[in-house]
C-alpha atoms as a PDB file:
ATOM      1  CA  UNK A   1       3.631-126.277 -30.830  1.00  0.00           C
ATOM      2  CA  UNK A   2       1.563-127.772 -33.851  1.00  0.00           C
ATOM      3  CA  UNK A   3      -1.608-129.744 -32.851  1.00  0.00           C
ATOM      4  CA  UNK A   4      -1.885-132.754 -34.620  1.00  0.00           C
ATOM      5  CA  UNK A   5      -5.417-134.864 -33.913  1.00  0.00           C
ATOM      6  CA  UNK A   6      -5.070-138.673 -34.792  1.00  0.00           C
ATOM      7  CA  UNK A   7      -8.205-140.518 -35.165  1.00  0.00           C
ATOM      8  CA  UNK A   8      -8.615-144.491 -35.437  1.00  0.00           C
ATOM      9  CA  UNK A   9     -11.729-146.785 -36.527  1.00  0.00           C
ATOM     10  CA  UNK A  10     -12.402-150.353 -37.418  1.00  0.00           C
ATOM     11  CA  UNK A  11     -13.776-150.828 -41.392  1.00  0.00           C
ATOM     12  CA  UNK A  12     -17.300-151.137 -41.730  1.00  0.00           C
ATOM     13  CA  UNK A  13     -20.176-150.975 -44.659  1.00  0.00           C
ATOM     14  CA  UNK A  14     -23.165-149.569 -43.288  1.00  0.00           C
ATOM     15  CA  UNK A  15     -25.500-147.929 -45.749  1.00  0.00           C
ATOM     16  CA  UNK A  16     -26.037-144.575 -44.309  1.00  0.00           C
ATOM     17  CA  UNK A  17     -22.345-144.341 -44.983  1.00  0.00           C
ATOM     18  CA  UNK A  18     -22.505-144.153 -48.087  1.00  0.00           C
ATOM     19  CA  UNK A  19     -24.787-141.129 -48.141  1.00  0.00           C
ATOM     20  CA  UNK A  20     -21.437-139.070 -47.794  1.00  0.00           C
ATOM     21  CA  UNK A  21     -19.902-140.083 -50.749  1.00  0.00           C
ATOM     22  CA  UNK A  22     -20.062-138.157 -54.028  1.00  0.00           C
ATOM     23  CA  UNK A  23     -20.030-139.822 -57.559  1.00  0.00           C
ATOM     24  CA  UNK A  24     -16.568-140.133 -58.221  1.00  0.00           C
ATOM     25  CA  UNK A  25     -16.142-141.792 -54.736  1.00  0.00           C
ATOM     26  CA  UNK A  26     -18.863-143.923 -55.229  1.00  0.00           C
ATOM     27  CA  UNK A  27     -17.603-144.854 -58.314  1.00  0.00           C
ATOM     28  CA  UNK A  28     -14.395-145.778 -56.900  1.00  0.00           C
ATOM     29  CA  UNK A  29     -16.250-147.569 -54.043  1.00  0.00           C
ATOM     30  CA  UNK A  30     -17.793-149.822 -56.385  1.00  0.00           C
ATOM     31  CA  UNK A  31     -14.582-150.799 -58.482  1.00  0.00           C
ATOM     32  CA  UNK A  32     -13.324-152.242 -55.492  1.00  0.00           C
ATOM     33  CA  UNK A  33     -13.953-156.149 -55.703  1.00  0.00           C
ATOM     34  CA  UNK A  34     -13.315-157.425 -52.314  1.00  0.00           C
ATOM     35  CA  UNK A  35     -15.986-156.662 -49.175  1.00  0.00           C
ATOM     36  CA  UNK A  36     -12.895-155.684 -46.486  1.00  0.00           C
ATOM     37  CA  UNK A  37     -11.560-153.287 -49.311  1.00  0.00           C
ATOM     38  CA  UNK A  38     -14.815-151.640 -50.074  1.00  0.00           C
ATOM     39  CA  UNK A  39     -15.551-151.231 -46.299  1.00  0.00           C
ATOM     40  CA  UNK A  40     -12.369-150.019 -45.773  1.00  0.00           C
ATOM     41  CA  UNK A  41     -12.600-147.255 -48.308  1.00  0.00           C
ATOM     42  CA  UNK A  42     -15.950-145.850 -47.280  1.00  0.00           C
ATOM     43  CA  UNK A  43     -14.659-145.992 -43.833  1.00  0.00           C
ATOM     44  CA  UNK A  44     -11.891-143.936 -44.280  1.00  0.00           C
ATOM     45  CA  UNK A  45     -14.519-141.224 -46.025  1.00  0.00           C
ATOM     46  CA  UNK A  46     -16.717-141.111 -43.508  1.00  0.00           C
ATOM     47  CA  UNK A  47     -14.232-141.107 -40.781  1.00  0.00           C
ATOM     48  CA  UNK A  48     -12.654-137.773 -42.518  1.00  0.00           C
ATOM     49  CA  UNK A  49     -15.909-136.271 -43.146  1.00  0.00           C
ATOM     50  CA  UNK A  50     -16.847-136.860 -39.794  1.00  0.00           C
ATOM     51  CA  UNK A  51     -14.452-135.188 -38.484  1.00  0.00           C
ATOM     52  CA  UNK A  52     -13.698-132.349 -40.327  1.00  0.00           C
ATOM     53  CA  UNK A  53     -17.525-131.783 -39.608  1.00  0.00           C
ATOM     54  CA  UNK A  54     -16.652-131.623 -35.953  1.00  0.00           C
ATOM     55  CA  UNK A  55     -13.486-129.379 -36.873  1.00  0.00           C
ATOM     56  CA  UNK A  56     -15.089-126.768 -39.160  1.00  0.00           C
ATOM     57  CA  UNK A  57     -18.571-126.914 -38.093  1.00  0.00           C
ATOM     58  CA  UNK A  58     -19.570-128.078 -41.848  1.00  0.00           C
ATOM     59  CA  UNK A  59     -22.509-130.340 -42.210  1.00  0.00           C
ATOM     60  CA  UNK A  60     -20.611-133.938 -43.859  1.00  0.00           C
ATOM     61  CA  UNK A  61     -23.246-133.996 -46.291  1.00  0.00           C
ATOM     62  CA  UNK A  62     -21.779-130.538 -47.754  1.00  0.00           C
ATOM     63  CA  UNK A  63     -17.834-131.587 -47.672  1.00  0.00           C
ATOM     64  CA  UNK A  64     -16.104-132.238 -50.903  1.00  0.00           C
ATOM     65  CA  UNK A  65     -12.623-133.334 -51.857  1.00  0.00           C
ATOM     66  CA  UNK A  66     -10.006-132.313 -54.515  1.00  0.00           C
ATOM     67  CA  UNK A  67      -7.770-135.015 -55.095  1.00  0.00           C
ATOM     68  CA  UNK A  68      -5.538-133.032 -57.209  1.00  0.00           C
ATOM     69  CA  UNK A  69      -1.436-134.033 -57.291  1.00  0.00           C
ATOM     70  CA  UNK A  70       0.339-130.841 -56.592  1.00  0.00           C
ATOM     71  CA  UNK A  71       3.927-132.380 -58.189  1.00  0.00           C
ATOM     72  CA  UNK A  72       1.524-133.558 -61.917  1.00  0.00           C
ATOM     73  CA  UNK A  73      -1.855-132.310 -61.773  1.00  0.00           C
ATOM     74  CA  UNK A  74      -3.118-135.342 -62.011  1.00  0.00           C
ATOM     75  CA  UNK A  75      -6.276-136.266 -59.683  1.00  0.00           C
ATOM     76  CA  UNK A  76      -4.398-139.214 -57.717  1.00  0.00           C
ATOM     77  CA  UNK A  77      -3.486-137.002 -54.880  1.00  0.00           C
ATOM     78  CA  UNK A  78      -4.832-137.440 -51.224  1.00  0.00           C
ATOM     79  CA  UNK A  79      -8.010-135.973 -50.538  1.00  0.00           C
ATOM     80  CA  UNK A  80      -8.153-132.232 -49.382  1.00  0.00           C
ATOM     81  CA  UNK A  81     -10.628-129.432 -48.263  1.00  0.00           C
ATOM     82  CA  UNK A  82     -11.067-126.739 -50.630  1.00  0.00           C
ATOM     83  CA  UNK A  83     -10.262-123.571 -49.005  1.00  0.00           C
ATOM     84  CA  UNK A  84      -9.457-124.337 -45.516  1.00  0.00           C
ATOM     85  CA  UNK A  85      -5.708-124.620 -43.854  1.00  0.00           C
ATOM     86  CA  UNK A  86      -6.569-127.963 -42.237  1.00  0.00           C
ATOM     87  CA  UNK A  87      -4.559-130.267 -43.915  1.00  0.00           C
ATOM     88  CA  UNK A  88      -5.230-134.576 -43.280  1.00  0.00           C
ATOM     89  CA  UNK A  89      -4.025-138.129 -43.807  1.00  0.00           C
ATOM     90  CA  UNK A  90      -6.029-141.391 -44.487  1.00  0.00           C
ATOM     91  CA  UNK A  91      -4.634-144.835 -44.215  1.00  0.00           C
ATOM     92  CA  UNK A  92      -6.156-148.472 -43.674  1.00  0.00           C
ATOM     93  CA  UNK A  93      -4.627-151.457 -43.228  1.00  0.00           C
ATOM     94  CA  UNK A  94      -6.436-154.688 -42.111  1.00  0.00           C
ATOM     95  CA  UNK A  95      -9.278-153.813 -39.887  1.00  0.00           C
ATOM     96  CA  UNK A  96      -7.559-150.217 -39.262  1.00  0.00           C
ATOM     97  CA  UNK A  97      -8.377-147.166 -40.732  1.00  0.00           C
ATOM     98  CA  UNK A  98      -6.401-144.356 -39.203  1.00  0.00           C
ATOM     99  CA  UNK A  99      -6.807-140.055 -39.815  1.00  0.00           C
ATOM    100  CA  UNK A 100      -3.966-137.399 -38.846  1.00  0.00           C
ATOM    101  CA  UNK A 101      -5.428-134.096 -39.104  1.00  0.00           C
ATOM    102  CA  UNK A 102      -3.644-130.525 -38.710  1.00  0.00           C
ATOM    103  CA  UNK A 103      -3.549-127.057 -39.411  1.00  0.00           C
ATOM    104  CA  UNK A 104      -1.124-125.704 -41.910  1.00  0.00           C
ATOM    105  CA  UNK A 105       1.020-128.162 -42.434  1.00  0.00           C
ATOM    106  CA  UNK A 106       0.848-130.972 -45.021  1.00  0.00           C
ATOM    107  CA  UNK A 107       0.340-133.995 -42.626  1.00  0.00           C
ATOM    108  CA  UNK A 108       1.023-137.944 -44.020  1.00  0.00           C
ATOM    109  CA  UNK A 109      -0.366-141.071 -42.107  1.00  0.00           C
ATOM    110  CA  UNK A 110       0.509-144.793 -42.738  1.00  0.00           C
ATOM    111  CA  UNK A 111      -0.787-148.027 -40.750  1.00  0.00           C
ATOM    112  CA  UNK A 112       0.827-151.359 -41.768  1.00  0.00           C
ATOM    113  CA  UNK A 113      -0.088-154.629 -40.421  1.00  0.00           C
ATOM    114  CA  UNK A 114       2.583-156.558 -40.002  1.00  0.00           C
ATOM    115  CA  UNK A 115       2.668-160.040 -42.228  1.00  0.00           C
ATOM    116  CA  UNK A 116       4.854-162.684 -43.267  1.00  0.00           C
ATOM    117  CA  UNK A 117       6.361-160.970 -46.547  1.00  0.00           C
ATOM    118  CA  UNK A 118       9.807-161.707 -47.635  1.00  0.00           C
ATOM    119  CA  UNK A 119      11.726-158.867 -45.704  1.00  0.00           C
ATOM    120  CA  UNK A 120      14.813-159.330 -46.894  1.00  0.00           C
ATOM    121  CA  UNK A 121      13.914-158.852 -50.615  1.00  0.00           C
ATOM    122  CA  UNK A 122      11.677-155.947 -49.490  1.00  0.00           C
ATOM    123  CA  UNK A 123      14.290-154.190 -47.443  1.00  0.00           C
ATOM    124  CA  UNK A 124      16.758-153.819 -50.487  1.00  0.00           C
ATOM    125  CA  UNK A 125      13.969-151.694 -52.056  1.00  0.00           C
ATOM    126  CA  UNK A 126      12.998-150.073 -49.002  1.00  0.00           C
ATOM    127  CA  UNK A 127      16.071-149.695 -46.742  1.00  0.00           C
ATOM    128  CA  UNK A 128      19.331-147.805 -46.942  1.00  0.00           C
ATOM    129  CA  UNK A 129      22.291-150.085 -46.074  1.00  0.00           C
ATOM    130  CA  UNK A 130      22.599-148.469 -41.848  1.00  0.00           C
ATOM    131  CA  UNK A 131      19.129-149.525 -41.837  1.00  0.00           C
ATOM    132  CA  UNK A 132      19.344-153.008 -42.814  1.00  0.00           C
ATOM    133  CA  UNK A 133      22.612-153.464 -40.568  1.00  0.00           C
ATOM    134  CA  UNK A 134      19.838-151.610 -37.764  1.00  0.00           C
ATOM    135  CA  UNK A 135      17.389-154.572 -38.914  1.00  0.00           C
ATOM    136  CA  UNK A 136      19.565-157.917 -38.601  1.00  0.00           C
ATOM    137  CA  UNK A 137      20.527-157.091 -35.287  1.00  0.00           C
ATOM    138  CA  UNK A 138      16.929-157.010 -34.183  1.00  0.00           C
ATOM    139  CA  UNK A 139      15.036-160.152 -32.458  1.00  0.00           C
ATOM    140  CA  UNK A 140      11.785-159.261 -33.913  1.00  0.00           C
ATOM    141  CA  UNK A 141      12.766-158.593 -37.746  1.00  0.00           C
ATOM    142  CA  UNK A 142       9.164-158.071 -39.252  1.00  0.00           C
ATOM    143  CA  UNK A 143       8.298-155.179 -36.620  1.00  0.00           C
ATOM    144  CA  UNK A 144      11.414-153.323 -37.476  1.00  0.00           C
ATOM    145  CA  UNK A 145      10.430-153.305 -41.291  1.00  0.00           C
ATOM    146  CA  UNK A 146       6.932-152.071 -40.855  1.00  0.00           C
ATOM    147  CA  UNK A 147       8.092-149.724 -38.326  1.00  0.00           C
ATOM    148  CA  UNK A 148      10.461-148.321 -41.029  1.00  0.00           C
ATOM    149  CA  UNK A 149       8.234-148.965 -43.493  1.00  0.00           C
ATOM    150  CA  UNK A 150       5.256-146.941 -42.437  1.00  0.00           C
ATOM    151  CA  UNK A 151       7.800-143.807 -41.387  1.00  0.00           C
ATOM    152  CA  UNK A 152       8.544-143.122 -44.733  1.00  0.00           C
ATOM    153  CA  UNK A 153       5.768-143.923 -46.270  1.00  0.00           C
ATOM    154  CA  UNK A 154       3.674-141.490 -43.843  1.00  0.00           C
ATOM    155  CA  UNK A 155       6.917-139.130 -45.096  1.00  0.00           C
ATOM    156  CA  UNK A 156       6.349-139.561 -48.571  1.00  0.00           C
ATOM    157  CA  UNK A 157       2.145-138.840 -48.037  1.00  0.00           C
ATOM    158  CA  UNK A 158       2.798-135.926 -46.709  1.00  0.00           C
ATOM    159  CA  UNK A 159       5.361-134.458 -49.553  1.00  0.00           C
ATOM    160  CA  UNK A 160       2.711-135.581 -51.892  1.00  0.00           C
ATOM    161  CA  UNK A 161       5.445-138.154 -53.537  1.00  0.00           C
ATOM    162  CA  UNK A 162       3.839-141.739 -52.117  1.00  0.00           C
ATOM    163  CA  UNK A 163       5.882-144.741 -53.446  1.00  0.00           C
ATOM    164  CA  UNK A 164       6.789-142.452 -56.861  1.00  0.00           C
ATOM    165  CA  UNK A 165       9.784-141.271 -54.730  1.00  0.00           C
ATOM    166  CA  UNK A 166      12.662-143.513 -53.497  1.00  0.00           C
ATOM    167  CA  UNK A 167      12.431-144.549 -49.506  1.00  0.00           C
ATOM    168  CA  UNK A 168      16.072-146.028 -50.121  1.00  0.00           C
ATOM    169  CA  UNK A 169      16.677-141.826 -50.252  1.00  0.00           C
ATOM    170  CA  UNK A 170      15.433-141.448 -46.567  1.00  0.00           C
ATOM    171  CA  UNK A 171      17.122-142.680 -43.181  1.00  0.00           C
ATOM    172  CA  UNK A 172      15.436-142.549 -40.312  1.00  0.00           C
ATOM    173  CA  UNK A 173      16.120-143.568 -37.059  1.00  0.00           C
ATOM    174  CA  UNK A 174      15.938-147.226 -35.969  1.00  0.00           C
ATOM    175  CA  UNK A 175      12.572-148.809 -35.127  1.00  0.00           C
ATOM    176  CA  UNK A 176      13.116-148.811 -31.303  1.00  0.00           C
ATOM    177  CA  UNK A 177      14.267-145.093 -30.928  1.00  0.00           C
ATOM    178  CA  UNK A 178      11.950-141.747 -30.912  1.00  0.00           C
ATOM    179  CA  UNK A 179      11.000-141.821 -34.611  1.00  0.00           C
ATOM    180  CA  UNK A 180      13.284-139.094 -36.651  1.00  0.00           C
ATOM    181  CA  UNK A 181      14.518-138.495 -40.222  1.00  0.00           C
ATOM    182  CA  UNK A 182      18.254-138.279 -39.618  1.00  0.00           C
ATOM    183  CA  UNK A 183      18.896-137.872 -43.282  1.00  0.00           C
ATOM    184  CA  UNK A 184      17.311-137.637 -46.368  1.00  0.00           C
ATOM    185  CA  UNK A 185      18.165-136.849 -50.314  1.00  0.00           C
ATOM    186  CA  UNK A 186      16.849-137.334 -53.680  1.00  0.00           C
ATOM    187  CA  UNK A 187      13.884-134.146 -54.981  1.00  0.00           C
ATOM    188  CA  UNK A 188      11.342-135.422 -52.501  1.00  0.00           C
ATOM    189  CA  UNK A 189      13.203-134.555 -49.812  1.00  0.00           C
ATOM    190  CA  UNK A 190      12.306-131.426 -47.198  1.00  0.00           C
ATOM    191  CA  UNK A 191      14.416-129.294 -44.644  1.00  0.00           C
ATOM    192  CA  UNK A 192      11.563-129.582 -42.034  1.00  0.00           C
ATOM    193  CA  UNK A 193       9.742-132.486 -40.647  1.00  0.00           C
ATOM    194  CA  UNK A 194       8.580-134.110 -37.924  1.00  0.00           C
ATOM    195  CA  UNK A 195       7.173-137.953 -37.212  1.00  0.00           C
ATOM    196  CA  UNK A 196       5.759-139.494 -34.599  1.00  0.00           C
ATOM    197  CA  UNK A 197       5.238-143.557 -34.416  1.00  0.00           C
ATOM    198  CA  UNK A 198       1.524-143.881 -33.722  1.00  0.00           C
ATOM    199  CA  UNK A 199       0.173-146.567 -31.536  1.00  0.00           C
ATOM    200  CA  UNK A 200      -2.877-148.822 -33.713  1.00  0.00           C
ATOM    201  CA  UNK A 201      -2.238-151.838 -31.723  1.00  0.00           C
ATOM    202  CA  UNK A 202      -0.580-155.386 -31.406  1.00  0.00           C
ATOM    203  CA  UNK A 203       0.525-156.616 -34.844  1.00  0.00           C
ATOM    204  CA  UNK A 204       0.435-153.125 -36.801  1.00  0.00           C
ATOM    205  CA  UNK A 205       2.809-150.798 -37.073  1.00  0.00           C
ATOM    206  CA  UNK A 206       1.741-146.644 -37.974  1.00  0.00           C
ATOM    207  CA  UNK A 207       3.506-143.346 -38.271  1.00  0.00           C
ATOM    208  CA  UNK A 208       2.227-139.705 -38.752  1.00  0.00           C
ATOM    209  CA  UNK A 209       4.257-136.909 -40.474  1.00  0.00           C
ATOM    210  CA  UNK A 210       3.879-133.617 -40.284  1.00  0.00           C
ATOM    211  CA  UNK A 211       6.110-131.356 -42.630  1.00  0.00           C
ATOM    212  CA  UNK A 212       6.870-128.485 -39.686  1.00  0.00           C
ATOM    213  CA  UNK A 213       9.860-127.714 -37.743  1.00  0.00           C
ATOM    214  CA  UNK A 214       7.066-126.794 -34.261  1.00  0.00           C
ATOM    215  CA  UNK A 215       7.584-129.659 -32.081  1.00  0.00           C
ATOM    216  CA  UNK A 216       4.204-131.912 -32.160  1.00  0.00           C
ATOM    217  CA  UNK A 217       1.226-132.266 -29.710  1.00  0.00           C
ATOM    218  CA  UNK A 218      -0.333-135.280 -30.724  1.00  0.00           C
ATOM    219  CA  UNK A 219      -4.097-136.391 -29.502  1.00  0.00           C
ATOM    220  CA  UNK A 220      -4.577-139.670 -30.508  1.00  0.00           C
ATOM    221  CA  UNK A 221      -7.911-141.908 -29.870  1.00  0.00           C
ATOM    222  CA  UNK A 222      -6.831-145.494 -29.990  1.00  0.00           C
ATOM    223  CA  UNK A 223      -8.576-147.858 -31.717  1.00  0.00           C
ATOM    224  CA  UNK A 224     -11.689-149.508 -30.421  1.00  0.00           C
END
């Protein structure tokens, strides 16, 4: 059994928040134009320094970050700890910001709140064809594709790929059954892995991935 610790928070800007942040995040903090995307972002730090504080008994002043992309090298990876097995997620969507946190095994989080975007257009990109026949048939068409949606995309965090890699390569299973990748081709694809739909609240959809083959324990704090 792999314990997998799920942590949710509302954005906020408070200025002893940004105390945690080192240059290059406060660099990044201050590209951002928009107040809900700026709070967002600092949330998400201080939520992961936080608690990895709590999990390592590090002070959050002292944790650091390599962002480093282990398929290019290039520093637009997720954030990770330097020399520890705990592995985590961030994601933030509207006022959600969401953590997955485990311990050795690359882990992969997505929150979506669910809008009025052209889903048909977006599912061709998205979608393989069982999927979309999966989607017509449902009453409530826009919760199906974020519920798909955020699967693979958690799936895709947590190979390291993100939206470089195909989701039309991944199937999972339909929105109202126990999330599971029935199949799944293309180079980003793994022989073991595990989601779990996560539960952020009316009018959001989330997912967690975990790249295991232990069955999950998942302790999740809902959001406030």
């Amino acid at each position: 059994m792999l314990e997998c610790a799920v942590r949710w928070a509302v954005p906020v800007d408070e200025p002893p928040m940004h105390a945690l942040l080192d240059d290059r995040e406060r660099d990044r903090y201050d590209r951002f134009l928009r107040p809900e995307d700026k709070a967002r972002f600092v949330t998400g730090r201080f939520l992961a320094r936080t608690v990895l504080a709590e999990a390592t008994g590090l002070a959050p002043e002292a944790i650091r970050f390599t962002t480093g992309c282990p398929h290019c090298g290039g520093e637009h990876g997720k954030p990770r700890l330097p020399g520890s097995e705990l592995n985590f997620s961030l994601s933030h969507s509207g006022d959600r910001v969401v953590l997955v946190l485990a311990e050795g095994a690359e882990v992969g989080v997505d929150v979506e709140r669910e809008s009025d975007r052209d889903i048909d257009r977006l599912a061709e990109m998205v979608l393989t064809a069982r999927e979309r026949e999966a989607l017509a048939a449902m009453a409530d068409r826009q919760r199906g594709f974020h519920a798909y949606w955020s699967r693979k995309e958690a799936l895709l965090k947590a190979t390291g790929h993100g939206l470089a890699a195909p989701m039309t390569d991944i199937h999972v299973s339909a929105p109202d059954a126990p999330a599971e990748v029935l199949a799944w081709d293309g180079e980003a694809a793994v022989p073991d892995v595990r989601l779990a739909d996560l539960t952020p609240g009316p009018g959001y959809a989330a997912s967690a991935a975990v790249l295991t083959a232990r069955p999950l324990k998942i302790t999740e704090i809902p959001p406030p």
